[in-house]
Protein backbone atom coordinates (compact mmCIF):
# COMPACT_ATOMS: atom_id res chain seq x y z
CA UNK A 1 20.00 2.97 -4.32
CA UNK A 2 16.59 4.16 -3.84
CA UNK A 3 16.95 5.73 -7.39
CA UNK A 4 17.16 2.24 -9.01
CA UNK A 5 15.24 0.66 -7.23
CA UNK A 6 12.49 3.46 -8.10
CA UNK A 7 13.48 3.17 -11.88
CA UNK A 8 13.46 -0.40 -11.86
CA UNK A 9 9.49 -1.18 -10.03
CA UNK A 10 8.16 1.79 -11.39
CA UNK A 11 10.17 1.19 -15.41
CA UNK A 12 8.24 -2.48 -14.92
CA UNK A 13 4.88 -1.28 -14.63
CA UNK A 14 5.11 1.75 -16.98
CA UNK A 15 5.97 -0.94 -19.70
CA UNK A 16 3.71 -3.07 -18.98
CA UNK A 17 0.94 -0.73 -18.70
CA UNK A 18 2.36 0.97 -22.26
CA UNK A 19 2.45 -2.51 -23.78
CA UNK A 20 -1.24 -3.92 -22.37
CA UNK A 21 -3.15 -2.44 -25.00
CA UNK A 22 -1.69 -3.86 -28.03
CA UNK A 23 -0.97 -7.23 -26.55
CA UNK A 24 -1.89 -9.57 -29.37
CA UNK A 25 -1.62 -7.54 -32.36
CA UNK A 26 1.13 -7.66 -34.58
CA UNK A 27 3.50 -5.05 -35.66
CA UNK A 28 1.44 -4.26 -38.23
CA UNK A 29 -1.41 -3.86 -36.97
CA UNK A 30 -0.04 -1.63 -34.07
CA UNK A 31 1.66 0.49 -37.13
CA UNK A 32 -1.78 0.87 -38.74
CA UNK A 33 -3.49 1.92 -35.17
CA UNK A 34 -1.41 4.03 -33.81
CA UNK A 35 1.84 4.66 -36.25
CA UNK A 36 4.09 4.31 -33.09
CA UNK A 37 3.08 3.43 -29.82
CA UNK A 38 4.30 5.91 -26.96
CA UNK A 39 1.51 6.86 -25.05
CA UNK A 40 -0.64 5.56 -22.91
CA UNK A 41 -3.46 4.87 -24.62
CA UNK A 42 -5.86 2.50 -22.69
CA UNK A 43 -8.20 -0.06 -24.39
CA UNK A 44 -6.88 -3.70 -26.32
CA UNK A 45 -8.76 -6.43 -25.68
CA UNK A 46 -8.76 -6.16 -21.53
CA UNK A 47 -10.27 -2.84 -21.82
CA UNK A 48 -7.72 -1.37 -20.02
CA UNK A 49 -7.49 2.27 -18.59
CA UNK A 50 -5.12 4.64 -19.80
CA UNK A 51 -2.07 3.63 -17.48
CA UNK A 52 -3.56 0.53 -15.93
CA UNK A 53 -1.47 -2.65 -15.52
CA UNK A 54 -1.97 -6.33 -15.88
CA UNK A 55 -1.10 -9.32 -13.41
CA UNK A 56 2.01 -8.95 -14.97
CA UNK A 57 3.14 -5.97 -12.67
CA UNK A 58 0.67 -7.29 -10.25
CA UNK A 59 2.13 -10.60 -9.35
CA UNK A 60 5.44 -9.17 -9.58
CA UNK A 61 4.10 -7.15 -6.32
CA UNK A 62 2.78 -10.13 -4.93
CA UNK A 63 6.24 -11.57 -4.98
CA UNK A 64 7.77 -8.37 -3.94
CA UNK A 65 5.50 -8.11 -0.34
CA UNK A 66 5.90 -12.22 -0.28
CA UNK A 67 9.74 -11.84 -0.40
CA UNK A 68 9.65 -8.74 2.70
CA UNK A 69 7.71 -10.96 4.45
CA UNK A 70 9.79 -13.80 4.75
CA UNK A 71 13.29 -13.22 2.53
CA UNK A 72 14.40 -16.51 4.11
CA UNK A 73 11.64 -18.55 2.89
CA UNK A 74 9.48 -16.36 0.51
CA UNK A 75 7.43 -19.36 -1.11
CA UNK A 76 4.61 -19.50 1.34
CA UNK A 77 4.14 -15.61 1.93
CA UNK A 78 4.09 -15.33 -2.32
CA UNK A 79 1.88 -18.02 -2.87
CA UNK A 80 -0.66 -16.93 -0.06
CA UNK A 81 -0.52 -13.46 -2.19
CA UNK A 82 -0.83 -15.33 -5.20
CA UNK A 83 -4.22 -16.63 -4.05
CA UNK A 84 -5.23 -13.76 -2.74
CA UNK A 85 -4.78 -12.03 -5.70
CA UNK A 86 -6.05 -15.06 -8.41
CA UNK A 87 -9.20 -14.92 -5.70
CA UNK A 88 -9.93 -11.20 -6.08
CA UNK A 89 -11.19 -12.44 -9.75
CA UNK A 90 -8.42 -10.44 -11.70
CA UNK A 91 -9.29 -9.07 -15.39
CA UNK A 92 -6.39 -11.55 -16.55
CA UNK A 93 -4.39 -14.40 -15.55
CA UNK A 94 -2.14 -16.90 -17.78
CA UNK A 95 -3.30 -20.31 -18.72
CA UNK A 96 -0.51 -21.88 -16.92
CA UNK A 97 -0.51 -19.80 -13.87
CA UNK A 98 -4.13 -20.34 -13.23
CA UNK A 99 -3.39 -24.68 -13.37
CA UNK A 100 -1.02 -24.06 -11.25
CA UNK A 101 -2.87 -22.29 -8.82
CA UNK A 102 -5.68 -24.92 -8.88
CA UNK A 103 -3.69 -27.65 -8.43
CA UNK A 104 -1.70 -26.12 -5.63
CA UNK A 105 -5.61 -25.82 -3.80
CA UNK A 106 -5.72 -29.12 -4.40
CA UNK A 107 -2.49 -30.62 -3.35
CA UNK A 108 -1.25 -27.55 -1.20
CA UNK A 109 2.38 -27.86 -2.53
CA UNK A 110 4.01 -25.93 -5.09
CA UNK A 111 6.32 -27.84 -6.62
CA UNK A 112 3.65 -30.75 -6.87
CA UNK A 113 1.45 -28.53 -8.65
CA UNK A 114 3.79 -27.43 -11.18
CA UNK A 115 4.61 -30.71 -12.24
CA UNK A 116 0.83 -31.70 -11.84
CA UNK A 117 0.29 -28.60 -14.47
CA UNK A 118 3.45 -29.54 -17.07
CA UNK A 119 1.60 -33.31 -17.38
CA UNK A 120 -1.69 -31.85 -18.83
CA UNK A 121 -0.59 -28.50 -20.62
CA UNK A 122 2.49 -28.80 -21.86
CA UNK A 123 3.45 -25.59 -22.23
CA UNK A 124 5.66 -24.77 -19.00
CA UNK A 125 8.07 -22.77 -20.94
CA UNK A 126 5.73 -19.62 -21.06
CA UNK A 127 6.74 -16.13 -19.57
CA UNK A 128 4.76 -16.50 -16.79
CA UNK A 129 7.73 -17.27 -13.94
CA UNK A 130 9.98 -14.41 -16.02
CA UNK A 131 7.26 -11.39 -15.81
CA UNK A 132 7.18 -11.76 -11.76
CA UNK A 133 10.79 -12.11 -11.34
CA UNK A 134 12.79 -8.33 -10.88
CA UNK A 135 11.92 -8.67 -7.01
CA UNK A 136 14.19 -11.24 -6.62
CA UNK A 137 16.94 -9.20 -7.52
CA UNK A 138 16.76 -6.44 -4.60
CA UNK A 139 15.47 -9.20 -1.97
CA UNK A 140 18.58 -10.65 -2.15
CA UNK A 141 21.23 -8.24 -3.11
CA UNK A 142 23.96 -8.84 -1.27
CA UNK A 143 24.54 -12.92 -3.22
CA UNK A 144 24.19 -13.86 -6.45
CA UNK A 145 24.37 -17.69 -5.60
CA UNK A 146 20.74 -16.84 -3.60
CA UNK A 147 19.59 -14.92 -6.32
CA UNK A 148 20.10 -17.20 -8.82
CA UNK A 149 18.23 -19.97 -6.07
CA UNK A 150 15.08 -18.03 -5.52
CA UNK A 151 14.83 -16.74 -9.32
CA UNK A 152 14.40 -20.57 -10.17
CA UNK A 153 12.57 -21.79 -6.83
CA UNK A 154 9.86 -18.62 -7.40
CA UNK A 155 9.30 -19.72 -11.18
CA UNK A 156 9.09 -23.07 -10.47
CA UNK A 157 5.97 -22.48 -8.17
CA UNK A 158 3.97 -22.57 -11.25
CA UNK A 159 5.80 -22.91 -14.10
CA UNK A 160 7.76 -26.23 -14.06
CA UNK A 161 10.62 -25.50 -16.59
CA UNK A 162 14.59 -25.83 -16.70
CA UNK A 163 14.35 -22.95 -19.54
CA UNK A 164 11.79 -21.07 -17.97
CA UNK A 165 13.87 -21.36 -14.64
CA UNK A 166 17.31 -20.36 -16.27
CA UNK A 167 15.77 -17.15 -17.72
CA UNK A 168 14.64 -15.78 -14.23
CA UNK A 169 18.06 -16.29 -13.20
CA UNK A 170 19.85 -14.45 -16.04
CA UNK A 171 17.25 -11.88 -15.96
CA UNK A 172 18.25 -11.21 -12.37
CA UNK A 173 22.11 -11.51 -12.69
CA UNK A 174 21.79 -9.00 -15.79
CA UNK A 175 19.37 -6.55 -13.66
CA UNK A 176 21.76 -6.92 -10.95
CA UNK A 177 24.72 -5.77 -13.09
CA UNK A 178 22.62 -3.22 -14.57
CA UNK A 179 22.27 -1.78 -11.58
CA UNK A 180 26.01 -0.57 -11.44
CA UNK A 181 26.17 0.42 -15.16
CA UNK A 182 28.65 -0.03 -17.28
CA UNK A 183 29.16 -1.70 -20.96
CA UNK A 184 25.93 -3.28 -22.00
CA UNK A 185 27.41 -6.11 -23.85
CA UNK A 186 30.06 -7.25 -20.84
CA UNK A 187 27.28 -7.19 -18.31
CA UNK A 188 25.21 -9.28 -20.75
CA UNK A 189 28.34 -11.45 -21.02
CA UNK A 190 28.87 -12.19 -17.68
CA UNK A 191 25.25 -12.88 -16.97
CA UNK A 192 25.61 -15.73 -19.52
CA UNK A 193 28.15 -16.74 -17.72
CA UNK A 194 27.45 -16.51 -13.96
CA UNK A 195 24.12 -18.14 -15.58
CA UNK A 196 25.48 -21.17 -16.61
CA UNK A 197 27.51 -21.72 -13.45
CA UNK A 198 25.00 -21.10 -10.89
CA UNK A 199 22.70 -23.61 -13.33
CA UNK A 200 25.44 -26.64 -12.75
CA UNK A 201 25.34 -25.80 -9.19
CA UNK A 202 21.95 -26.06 -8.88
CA UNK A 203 21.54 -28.89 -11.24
CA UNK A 204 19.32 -26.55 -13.87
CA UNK A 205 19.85 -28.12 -17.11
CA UNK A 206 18.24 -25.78 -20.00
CA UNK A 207 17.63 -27.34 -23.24
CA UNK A 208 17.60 -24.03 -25.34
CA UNK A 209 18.91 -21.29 -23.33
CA UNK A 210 22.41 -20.41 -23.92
CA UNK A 211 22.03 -21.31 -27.79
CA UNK A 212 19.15 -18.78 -28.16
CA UNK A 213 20.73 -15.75 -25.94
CA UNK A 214 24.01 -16.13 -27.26
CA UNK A 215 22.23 -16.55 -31.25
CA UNK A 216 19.90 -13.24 -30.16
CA UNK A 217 22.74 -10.58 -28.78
CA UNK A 218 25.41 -11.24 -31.61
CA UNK A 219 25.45 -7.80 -33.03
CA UNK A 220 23.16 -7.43 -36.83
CA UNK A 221 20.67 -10.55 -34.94
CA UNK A 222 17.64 -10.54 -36.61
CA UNK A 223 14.60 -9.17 -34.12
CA UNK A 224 12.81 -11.57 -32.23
CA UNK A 225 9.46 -11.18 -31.68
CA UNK A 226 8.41 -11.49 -27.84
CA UNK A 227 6.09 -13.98 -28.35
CA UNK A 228 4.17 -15.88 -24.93
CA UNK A 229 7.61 -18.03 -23.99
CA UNK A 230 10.10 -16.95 -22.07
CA UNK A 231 12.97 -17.11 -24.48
CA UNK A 232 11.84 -14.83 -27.49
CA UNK A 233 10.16 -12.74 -24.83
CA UNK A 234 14.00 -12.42 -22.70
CA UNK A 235 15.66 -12.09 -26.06
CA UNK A 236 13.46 -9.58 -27.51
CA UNK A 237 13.96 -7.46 -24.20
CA UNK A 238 17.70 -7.68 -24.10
CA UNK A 239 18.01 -7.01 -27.72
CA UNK A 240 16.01 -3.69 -26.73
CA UNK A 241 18.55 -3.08 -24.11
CA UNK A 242 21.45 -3.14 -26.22
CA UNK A 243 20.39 -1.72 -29.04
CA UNK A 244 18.75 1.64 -27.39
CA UNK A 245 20.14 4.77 -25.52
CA UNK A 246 17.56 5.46 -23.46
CA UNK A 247 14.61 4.05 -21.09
CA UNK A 248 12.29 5.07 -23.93
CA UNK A 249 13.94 4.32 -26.61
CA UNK A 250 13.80 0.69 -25.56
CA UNK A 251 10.15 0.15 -24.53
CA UNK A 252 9.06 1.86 -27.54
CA UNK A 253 11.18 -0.58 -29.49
CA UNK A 254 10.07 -3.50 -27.70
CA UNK A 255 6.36 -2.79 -27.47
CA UNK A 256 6.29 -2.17 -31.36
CA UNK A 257 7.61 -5.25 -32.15
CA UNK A 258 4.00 -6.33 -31.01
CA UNK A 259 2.69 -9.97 -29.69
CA UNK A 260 3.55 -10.55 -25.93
CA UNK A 261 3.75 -6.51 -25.55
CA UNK A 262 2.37 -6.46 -21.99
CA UNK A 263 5.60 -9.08 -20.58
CA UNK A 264 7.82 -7.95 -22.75
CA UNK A 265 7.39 -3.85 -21.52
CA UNK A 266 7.73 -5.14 -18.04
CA UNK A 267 10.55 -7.26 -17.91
CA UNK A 268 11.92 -4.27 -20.32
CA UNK A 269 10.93 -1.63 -17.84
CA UNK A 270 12.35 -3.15 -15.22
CA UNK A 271 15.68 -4.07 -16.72
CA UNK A 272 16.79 -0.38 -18.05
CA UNK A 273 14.73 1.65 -15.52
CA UNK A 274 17.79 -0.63 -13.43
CA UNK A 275 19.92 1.20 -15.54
CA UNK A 276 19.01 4.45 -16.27
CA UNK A 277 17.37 5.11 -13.00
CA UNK A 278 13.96 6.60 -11.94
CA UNK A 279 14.96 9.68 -13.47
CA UNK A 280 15.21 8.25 -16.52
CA UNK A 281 11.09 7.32 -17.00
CA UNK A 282 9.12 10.01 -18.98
CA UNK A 283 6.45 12.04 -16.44
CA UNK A 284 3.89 11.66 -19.31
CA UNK A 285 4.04 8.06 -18.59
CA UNK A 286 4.35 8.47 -14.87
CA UNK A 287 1.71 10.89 -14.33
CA UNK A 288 -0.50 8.31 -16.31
CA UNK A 289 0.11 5.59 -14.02
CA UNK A 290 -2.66 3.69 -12.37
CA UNK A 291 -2.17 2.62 -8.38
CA UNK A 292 1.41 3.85 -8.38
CA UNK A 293 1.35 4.76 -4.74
CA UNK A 294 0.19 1.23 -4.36
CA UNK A 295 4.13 0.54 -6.14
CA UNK A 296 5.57 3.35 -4.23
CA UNK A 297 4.89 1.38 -0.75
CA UNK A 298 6.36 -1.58 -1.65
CA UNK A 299 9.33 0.42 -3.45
CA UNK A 300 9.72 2.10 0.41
CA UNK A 301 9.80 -1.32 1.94
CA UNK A 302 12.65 -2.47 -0.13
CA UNK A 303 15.02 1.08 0.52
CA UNK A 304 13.93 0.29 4.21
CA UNK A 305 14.86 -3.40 4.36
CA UNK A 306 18.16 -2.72 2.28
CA UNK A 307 19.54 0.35 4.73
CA UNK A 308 18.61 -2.08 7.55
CA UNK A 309 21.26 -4.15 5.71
CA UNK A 310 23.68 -1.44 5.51
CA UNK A 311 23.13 -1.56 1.30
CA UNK A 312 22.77 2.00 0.35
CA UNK A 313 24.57 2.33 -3.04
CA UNK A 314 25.03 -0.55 -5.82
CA UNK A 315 28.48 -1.91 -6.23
CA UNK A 316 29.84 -5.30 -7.67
């Protein structure tokens, strides 16, 4: 267990610190700077250090410590993190996130904020709520019915989306089934499925969803580009999943594609380091890591907190 869950936190913040410097630039433009990016370089446009991360990884962490806290009601512990964190005066933070944030100061409830924020920006279907997500699957291994809850209850904090909500909660299932290995396309299959059952439940009610995932993994799909929403940014990262053999196979496909590279190496990383294990991630790209023993606590806190449950390998 502690193998995936080492592959998965760690495979999250390798991608996103692989895909940070060339977020923004095209595909062509990455082909013209660096041929193929597969190294850490450093630089882009936040000035990043070779290896350093972005909130992405570091609000996933915030919902990670928020979720040990309290796994029965994470909400408050991961939004007094959250404004800890937006406080600190990060290097970046996403337009929609930071509303949210301000109008949760302002109204001190979560929920209220996010609908305060999808009023005035209308743009709630960003990838915001999907870059933080992976923690929800090892909080809460043991039920997919509370996985499925908290993926969409933790986006919804500040990004106030049925689409937005529904990919957190396929991300999850799939990461969950990942976790066990197996045949890429079934466990991408029944994600869809337990997806759209735990969304009627729950009274989730996606607009463009299940047409775009199920139009994005038919085999010969054209690539999508991980743009800033949550959709292309899912699809592109499944698409690398399938269509890879390896952890690095699939974040160098992704990050190349360019645009949302940062998100899109994350939720990548996180998703086949699931899979392949910790033992799958290059050293190159481990040894290049920035804060990883920062990571490595709060990976210890989660093999703790599942032994305590008596979870020590994954099964269905």
């Amino acid at each position: 267990m502690e193998n995936i869950i080492r592959g998965a936190f760690l495979g999250a913040a390798v991608g996103d610190a692989l895909g940070g410097p060339v977020e923004s630039l095209s595909a062509a433009e990455i082909k013209e700077k660096f041929g193929v990016m597969k190294e850490m370089s450093g630089g882009g446009w936040l000035g990043l250090e070779p290896g350093e991360w972005t909130d992405d990884t570091g609000m996933t962490m915030d919902v990670a410590k928020g979720i040990l806290s309290n796994p029965a009601y994470p909400l408050e512990e991961i939004g007094h993190n959250f404004l800890r964190w937006f406080q600190s005066g990060p290097k970046d933070i996403g337009r929609t996130t930071r509303e949210s944030l301000l109008n949760y100061m302002k109204f001190g409830n979560w929920r209220e904020a996010a609908r305060m924020t999808a009023q005035t920006l209308n743009k709630m279907d960003s990838n915001g709520g999907l870059m933080r997500t992976l923690p929800v699957t090892f909080g809460y291994w043991n039920s997919m019915q509370t996985t499925a809850k908290w993926s969409a209850e933790i986006c919804m904090m500040t990004h106030y989306s049925h689409d937005s909500a529904t990919c957190c909660i396929f991300y999850n299932i799939l990461v969950r089934l990942a976790a066990t290995g197996g045949s890429k396309r079934d466990m991408v299959s029944r994600s869809l499925e337990l997806t759209d059952g735990f969304c009627k439940e729950m009274s989730i009610l996606p607009s463009k969803f299940f047409w775009h995932m199920i139009k994005s993994v038919q085999k010969g799909a054209s690539p999508t580009l991980p743009r800033g929403n949550a959709l292309d940014t899912l699809a592109a990262s499944v698409q690398s999943f399938l269509n890879t053999q390896n952890f690095e196979e699939a974040l160098i496909e992704v990050i190349n594609r360019g645009e949302d590279t940062d998100t899109a190496g994350c939720i990548t990383g996180g998703l086949v380091g699931a899979y392949y294990g910790y033992n799958s991630i290059p050293t190159r790209w481990l040894d290049a890591l920035k804060k990883k023993s920062y990571i490595e606590n709060v990976i210890q806190g989660y093999v703790s907190y599942l032994r305590q449950k008596g979870i020590t390998t994954p099964t269905k």
